[in-house]
C-alpha atoms as a PDB file:
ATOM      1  CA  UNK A   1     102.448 159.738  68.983  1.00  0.00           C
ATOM      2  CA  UNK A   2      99.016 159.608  66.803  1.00  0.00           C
ATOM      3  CA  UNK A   3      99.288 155.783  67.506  1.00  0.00           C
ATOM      4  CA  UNK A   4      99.365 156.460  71.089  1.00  0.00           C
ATOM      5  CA  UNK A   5      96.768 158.648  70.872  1.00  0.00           C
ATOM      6  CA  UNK A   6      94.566 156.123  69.362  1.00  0.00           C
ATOM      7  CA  UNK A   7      95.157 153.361  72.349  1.00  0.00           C
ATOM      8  CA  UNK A   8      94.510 156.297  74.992  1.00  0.00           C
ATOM      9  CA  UNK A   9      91.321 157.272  73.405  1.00  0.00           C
ATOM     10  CA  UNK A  10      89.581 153.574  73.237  1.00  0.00           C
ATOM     11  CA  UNK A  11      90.994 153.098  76.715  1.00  0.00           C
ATOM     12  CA  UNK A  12      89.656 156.125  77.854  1.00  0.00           C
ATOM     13  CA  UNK A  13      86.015 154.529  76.120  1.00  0.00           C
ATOM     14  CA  UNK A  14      86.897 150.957  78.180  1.00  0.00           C
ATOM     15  CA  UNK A  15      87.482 153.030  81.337  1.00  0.00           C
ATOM     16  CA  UNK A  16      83.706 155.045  81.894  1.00  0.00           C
ATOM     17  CA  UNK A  17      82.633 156.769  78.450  1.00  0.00           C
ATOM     18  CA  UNK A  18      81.073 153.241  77.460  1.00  0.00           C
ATOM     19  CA  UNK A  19      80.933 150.282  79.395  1.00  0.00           C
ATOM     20  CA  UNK A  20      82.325 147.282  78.462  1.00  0.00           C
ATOM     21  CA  UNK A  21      80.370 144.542  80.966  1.00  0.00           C
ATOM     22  CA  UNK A  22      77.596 142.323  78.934  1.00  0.00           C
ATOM     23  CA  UNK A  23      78.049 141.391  75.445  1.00  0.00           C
ATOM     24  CA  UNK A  24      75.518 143.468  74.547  1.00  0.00           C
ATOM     25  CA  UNK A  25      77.187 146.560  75.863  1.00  0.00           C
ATOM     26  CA  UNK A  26      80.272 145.141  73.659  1.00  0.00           C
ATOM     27  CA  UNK A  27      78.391 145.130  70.613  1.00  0.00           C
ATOM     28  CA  UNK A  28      77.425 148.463  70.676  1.00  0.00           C
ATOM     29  CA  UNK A  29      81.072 149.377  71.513  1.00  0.00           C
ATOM     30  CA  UNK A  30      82.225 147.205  68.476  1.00  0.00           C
ATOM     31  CA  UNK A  31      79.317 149.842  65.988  1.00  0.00           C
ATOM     32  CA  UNK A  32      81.270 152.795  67.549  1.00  0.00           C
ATOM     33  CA  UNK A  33      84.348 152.242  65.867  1.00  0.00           C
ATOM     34  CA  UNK A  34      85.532 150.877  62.804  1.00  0.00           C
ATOM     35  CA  UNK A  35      86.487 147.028  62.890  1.00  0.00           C
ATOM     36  CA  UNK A  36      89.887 147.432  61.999  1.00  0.00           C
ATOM     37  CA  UNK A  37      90.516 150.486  63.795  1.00  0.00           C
ATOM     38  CA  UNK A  38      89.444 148.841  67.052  1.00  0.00           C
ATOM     39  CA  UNK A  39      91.824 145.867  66.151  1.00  0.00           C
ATOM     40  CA  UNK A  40      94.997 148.241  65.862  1.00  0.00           C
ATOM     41  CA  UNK A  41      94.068 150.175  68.867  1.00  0.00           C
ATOM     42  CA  UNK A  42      93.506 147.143  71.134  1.00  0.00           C
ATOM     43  CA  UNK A  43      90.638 148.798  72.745  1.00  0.00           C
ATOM     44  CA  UNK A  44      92.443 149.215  75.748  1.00  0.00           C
ATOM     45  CA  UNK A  45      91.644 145.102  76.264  1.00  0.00           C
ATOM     46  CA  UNK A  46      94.723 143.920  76.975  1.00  0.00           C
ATOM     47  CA  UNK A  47      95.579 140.284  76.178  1.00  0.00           C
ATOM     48  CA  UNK A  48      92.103 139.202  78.224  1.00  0.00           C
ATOM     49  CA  UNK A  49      89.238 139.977  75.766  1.00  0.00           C
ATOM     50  CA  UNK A  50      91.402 138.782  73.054  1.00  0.00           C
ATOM     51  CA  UNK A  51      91.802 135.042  74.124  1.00  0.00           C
ATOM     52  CA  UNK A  52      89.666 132.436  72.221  1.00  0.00           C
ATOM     53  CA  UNK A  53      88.031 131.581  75.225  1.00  0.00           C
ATOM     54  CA  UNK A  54      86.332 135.254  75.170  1.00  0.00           C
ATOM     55  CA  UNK A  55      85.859 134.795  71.252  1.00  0.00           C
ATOM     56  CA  UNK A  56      83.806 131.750  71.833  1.00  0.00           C
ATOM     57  CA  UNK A  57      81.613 133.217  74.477  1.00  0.00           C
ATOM     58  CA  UNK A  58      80.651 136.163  72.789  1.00  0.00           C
ATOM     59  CA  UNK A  59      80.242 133.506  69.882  1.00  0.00           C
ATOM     60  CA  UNK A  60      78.009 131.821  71.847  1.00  0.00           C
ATOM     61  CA  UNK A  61      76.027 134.306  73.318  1.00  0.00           C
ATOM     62  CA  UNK A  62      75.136 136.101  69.719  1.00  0.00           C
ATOM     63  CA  UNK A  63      73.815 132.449  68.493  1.00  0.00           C
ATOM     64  CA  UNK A  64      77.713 132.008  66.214  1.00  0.00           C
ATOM     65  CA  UNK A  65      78.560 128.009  65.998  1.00  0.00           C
ATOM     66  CA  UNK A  66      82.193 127.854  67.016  1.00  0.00           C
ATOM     67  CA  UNK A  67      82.367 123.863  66.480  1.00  0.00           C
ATOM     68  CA  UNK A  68      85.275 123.566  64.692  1.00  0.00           C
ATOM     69  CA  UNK A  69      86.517 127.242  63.287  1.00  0.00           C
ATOM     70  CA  UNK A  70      89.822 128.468  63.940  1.00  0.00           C
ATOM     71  CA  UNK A  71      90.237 131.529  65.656  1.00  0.00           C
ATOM     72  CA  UNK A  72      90.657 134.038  62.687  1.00  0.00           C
ATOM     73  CA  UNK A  73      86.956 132.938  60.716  1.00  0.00           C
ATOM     74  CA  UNK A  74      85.313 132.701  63.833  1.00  0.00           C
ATOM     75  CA  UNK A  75      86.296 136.470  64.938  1.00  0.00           C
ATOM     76  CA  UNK A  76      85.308 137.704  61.632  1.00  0.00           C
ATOM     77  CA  UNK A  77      81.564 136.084  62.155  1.00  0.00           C
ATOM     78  CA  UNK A  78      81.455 137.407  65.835  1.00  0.00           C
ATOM     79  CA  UNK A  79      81.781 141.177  64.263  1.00  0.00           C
ATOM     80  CA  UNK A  80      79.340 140.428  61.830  1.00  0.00           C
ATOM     81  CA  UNK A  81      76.994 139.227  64.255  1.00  0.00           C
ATOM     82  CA  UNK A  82      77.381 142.122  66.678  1.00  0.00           C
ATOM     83  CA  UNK A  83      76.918 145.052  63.620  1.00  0.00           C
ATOM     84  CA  UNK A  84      73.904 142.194  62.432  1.00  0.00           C
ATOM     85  CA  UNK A  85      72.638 142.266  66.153  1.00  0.00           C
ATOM     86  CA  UNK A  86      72.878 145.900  66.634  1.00  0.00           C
ATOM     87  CA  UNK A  87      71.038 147.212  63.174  1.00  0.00           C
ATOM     88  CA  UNK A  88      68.289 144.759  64.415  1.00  0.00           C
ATOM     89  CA  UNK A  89      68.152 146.675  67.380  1.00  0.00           C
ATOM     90  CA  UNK A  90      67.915 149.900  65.483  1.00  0.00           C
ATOM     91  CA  UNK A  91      65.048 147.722  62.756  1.00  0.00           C
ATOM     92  CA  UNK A  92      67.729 148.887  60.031  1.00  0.00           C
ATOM     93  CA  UNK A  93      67.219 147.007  56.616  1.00  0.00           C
ATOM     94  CA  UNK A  94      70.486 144.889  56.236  1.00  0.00           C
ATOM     95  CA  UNK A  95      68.924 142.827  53.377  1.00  0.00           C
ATOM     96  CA  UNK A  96      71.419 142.775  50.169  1.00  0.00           C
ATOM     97  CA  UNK A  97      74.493 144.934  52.653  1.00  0.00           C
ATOM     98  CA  UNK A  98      77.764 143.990  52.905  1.00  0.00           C
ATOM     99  CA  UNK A  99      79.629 143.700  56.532  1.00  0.00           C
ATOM    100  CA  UNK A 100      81.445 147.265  55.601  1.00  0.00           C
ATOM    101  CA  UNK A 101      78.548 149.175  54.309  1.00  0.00           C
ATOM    102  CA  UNK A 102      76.026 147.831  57.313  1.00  0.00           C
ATOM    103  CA  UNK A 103      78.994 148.148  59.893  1.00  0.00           C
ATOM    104  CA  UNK A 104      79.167 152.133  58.541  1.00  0.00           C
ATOM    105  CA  UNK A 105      75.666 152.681  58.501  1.00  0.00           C
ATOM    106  CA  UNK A 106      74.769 151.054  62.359  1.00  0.00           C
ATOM    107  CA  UNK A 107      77.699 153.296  63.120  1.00  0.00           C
ATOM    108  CA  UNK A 108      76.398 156.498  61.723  1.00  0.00           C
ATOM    109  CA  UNK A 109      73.381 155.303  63.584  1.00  0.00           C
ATOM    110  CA  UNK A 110      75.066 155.166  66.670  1.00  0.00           C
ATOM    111  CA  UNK A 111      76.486 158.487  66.139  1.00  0.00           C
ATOM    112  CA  UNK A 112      73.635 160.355  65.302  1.00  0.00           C
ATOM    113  CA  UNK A 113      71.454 159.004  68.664  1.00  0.00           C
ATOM    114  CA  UNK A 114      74.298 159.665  70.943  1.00  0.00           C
ATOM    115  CA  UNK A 115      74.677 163.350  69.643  1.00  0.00           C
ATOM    116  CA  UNK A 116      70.822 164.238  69.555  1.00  0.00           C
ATOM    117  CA  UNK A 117      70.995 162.983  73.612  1.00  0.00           C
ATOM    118  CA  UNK A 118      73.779 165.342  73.371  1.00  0.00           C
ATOM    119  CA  UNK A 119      71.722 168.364  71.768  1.00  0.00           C
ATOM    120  CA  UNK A 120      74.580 168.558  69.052  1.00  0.00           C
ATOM    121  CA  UNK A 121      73.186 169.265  66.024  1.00  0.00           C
ATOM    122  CA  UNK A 122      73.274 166.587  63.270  1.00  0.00           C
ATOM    123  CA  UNK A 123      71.803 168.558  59.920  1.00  0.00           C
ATOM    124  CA  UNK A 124      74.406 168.509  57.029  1.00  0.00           C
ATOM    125  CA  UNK A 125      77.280 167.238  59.244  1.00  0.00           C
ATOM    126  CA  UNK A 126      80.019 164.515  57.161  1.00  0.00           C
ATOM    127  CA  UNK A 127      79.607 161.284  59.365  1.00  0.00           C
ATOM    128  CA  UNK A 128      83.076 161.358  60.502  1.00  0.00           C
ATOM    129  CA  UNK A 129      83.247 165.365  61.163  1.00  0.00           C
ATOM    130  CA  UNK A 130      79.823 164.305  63.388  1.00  0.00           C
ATOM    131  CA  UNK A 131      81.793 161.179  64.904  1.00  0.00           C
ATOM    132  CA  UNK A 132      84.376 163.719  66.268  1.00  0.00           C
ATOM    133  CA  UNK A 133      82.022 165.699  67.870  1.00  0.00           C
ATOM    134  CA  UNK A 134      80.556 163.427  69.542  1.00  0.00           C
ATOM    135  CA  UNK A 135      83.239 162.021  70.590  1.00  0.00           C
ATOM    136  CA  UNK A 136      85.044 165.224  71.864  1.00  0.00           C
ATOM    137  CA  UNK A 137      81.749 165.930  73.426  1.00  0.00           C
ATOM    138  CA  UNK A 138      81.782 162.494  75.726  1.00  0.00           C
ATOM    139  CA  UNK A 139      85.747 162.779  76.561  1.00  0.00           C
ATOM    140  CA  UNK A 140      84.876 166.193  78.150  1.00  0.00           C
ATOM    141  CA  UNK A 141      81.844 164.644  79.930  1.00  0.00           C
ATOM    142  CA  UNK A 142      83.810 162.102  81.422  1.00  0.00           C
ATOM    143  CA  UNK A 143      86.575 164.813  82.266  1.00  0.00           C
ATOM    144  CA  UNK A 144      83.988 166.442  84.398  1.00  0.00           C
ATOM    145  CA  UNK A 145      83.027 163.281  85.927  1.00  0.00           C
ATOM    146  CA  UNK A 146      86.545 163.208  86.882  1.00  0.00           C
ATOM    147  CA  UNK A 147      86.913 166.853  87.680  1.00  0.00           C
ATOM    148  CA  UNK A 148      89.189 167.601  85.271  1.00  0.00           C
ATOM    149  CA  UNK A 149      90.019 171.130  83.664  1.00  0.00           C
ATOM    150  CA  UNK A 150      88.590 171.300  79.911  1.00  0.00           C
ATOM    151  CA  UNK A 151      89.574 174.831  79.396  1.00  0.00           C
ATOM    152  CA  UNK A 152      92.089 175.146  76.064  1.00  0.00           C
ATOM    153  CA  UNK A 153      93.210 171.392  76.532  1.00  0.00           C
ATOM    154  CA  UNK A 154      93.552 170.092  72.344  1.00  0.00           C
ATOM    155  CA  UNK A 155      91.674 166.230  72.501  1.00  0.00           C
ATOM    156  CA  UNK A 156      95.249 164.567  72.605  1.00  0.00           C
ATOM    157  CA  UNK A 157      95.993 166.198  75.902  1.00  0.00           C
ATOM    158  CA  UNK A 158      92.735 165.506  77.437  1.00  0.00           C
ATOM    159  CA  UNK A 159      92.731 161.925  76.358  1.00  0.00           C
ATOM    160  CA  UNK A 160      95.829 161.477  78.158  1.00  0.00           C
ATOM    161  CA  UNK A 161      94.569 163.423  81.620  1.00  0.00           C
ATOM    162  CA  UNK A 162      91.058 161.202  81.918  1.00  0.00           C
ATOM    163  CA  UNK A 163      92.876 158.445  81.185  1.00  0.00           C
ATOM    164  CA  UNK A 164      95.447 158.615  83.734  1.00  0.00           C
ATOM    165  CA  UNK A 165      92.818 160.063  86.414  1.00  0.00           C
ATOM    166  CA  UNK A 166      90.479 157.125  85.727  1.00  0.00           C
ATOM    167  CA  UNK A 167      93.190 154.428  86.099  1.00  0.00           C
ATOM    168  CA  UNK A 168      95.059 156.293  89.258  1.00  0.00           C
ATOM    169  CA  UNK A 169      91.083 156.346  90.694  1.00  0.00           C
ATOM    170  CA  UNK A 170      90.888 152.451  90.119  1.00  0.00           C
ATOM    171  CA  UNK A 171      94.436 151.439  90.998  1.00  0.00           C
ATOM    172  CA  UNK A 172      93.859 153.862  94.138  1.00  0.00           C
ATOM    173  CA  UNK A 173      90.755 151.571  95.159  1.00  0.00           C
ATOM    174  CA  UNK A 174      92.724 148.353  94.815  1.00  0.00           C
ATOM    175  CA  UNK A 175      95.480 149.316  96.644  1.00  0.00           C
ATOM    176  CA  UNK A 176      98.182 149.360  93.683  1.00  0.00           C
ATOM    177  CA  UNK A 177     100.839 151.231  94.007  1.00  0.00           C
ATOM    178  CA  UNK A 178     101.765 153.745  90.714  1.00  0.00           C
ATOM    179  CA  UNK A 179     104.854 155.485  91.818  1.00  0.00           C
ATOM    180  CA  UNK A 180     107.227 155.260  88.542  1.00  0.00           C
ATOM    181  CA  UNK A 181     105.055 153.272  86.479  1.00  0.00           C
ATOM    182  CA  UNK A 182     103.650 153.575  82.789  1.00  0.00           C
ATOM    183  CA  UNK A 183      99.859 154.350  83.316  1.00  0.00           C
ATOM    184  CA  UNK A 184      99.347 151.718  80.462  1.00  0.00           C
ATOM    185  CA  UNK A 185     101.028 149.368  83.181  1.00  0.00           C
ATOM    186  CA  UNK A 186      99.021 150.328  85.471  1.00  0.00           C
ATOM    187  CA  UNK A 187      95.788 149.868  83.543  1.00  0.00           C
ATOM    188  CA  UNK A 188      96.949 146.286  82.601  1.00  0.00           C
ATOM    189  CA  UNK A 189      97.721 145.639  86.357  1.00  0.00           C
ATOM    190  CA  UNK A 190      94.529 146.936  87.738  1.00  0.00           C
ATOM    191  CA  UNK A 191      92.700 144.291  85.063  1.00  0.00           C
ATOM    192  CA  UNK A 192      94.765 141.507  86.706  1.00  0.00           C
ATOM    193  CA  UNK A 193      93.944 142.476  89.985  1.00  0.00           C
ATOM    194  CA  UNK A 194      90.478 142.222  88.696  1.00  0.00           C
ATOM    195  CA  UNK A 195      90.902 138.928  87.529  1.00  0.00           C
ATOM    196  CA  UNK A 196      92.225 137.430  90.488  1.00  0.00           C
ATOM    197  CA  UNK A 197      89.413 139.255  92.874  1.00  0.00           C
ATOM    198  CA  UNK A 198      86.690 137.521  90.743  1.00  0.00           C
ATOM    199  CA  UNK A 199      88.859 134.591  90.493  1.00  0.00           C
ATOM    200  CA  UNK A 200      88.852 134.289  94.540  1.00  0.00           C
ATOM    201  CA  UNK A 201      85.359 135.155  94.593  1.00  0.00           C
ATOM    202  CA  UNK A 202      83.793 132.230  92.862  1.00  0.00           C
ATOM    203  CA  UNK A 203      86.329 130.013  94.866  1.00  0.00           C
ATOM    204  CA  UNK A 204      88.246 129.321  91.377  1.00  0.00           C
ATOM    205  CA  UNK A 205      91.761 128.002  92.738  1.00  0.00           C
ATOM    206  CA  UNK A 206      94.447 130.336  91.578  1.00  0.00           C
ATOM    207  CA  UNK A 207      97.684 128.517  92.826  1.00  0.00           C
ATOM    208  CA  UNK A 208      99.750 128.235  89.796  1.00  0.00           C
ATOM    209  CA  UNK A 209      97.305 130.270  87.668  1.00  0.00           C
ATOM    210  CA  UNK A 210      98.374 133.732  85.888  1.00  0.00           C
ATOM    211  CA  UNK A 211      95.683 135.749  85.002  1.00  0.00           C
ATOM    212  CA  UNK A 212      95.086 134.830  81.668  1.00  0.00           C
ATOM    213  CA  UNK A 213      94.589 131.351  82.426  1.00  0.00           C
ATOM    214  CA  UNK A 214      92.292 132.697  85.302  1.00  0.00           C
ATOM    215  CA  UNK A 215      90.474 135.002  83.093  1.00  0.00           C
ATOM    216  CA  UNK A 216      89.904 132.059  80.735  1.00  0.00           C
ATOM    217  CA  UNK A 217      88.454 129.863  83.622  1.00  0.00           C
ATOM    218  CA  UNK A 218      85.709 132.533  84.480  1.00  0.00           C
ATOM    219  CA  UNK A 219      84.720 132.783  81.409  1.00  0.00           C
ATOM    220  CA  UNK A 220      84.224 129.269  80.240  1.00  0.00           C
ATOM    221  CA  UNK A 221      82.845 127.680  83.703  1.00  0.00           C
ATOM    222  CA  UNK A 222      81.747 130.490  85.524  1.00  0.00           C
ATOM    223  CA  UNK A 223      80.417 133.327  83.025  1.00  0.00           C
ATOM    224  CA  UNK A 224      76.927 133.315  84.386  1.00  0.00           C
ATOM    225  CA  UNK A 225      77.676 133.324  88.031  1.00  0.00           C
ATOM    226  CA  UNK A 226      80.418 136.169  87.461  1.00  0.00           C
ATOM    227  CA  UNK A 227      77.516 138.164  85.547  1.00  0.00           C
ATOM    228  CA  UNK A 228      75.575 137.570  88.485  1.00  0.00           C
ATOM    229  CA  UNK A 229      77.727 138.777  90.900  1.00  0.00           C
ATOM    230  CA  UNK A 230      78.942 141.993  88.293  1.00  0.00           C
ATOM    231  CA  UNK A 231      82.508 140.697  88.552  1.00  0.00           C
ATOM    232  CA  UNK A 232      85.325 141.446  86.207  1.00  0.00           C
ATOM    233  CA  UNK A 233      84.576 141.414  83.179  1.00  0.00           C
ATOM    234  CA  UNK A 234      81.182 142.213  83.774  1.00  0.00           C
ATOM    235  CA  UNK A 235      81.634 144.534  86.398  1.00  0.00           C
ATOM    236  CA  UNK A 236      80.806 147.187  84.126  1.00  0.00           C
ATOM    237  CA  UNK A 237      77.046 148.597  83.238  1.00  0.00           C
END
């Protein structure tokens, strides 16, 4: 149950708390949450964001050489680039830091900006007892957003409720039918909906295609143009 828990909660982030569109979104995504943690919780990604062809355009995009890396060395630099990339953007010292330690401190960063937007009060909070906050504080946000009862819900229960509501809501507006299905189903089959939509759209043929393989096209040939047009994956801000 606690591992389910987990997916729900970074799905719940991939469907409105925190967008998931540019790679610069993503990096700031990848700061909120502990490496590994967002590896065992599959960030609600499905299969598509972890294909090499995503790994080597987010590779590409944060200035990584992929020429000749396999998959597993390559992934590790793309984190490190996206904490690097981030505690830039924050002018953070990250002279003599380890991934860990720098990946902890962007984080705490990250934390700590989100809750003073948030008026929650920071002074003598543990980082992770402040992490929780915040976090508990953006799940009901998006719960309202979703007009969704808060009122004596624990976080487990209203994880589950916004992230059903926000998948029915999408499946709803692509015509997919729910009745009897595993909301986790559902999320991966709105995603391949997506992929096929933005597939058609840049006049990619599909015949013969699943959507991985179509997933893989767009972003190889036609990342720029589908950025352009805010299509899956970047249809998010």
């Amino acid at each position: 149950m606690r591992k389910i828990s987990f997916i729900l909660a970074a799905m719940v982030l991939s469907l409105g708390i925190m967008g998931q569109g540019s790679v610069s979104a993503d990096s700031h995504d990848e700061v909120w949450k502990s490496e590994e943690k967002d590896d065992k919780k599959g960030h609600g990604k499905i299969g598509f964001f972890k294909s090499e062809a995503f790994l080597k355009y987010q590779a590409e995009e944060l200035g990584v050489d992929a020429e000749g890396k396999d998959v597993k060395d390559l992934k590790k630099e793309v984190k490190e680039a996206k904490v690097e990339q981030a505690a830039e953007e924050m002018d953070m010292e990250t002279e003599g830091k380890d991934f860990k330690e720098l990946a902890k401190e962007v984080h705490h960063q990250k934390v700590k900006e989100k809750a003073e937007e948030m008026s929650i009060e920071t002074e003598g909070k543990e980082p992770e007892e402040l992490a929780k906050e915040v976090q508990e504080e953006r799940l009901k946000e998006r719960a309202n957003d979703l007009d969704i009862a808060t009122e004596g819900k624990d976080l487990e229960t209203l994880q589950k409720e916004v992230f059903e509501t926000a998948v029915k809501y999408e499946a709803t507006i692509l015509g997919i039918d729910t009745e009897g299905k595993e909301w986790i189903d559902v999320h991966k089959e709105v995603q391949e909906v997506k992929v096929i939509q933005s597939a058609e759209q840049l006049r990619i043929n599909t015949k013969d295609k699943d959507p991985q393989q179509l997933f893989d096209e767009i972003i190889t040939d036609h990342a720029d143009e589908a950025k352009k047009q805010k299509l899956f994956p970047f249809d998010k801000k």
